[in-house]
Protein backbone atom coordinates (compact mmCIF):
# COMPACT_ATOMS: atom_id res chain seq x y z
CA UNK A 1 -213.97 3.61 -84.43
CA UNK A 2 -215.08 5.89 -87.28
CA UNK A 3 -218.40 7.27 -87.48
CA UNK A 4 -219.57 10.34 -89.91
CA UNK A 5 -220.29 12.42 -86.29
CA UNK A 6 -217.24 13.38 -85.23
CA UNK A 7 -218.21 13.83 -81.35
CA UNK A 8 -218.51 9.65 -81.34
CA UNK A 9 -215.45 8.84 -82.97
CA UNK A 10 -212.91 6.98 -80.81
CA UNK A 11 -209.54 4.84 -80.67
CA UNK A 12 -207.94 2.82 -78.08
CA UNK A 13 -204.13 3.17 -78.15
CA UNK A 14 -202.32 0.96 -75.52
CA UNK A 15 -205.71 0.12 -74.17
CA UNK A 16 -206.75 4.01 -73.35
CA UNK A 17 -209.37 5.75 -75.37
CA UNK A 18 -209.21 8.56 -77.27
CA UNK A 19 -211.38 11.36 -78.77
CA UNK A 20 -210.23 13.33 -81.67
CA UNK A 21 -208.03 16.12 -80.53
CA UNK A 22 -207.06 14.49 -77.60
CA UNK A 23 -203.39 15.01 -76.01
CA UNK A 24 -201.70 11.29 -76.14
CA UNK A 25 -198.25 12.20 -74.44
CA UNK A 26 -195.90 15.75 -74.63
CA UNK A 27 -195.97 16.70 -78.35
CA UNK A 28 -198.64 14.42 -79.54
CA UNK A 29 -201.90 15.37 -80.24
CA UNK A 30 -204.80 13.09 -81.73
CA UNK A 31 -205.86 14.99 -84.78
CA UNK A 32 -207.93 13.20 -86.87
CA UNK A 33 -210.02 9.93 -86.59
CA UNK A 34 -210.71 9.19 -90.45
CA UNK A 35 -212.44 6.25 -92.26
CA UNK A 36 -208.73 5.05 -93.26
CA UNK A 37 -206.51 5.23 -89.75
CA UNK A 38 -205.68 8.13 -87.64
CA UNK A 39 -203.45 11.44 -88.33
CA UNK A 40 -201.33 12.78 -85.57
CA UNK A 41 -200.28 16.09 -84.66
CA UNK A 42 -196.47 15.47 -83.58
CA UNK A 43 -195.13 18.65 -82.50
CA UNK A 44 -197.07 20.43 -85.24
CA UNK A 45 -196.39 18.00 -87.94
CA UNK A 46 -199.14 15.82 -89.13
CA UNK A 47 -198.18 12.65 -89.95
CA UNK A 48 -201.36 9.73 -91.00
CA UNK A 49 -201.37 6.29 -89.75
CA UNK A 50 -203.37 3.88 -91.62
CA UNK A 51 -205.59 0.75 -90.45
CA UNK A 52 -204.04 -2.06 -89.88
């Protein structure tokens, strides 16, 4: 969920939340929650996801 206060933005992936800048697994790192999807830090690449 997206909100302009970035301390109360949130996604559930495979029914766990997450916070921005939250470790998912090894290597992948929630960077960004943004209006438009997510972007994820995968071993120091970003790559963006968009809303389905």
């Amino acid at each position: 969920m997206y909100s302009k206060p970035p301390a109360t933005r949130f996604v559930y992936i495979n029914s766990i939340r997450y916070s921005e800048n939250s470790l998912i697994s090894d290597g992948i790192i929630l960077n960004e929650i943004t209006e438009n999807g997510i972007i994820l830090n995968i071993n120091g690449t970003l790559y963006r996801m968009p809303i389905k």
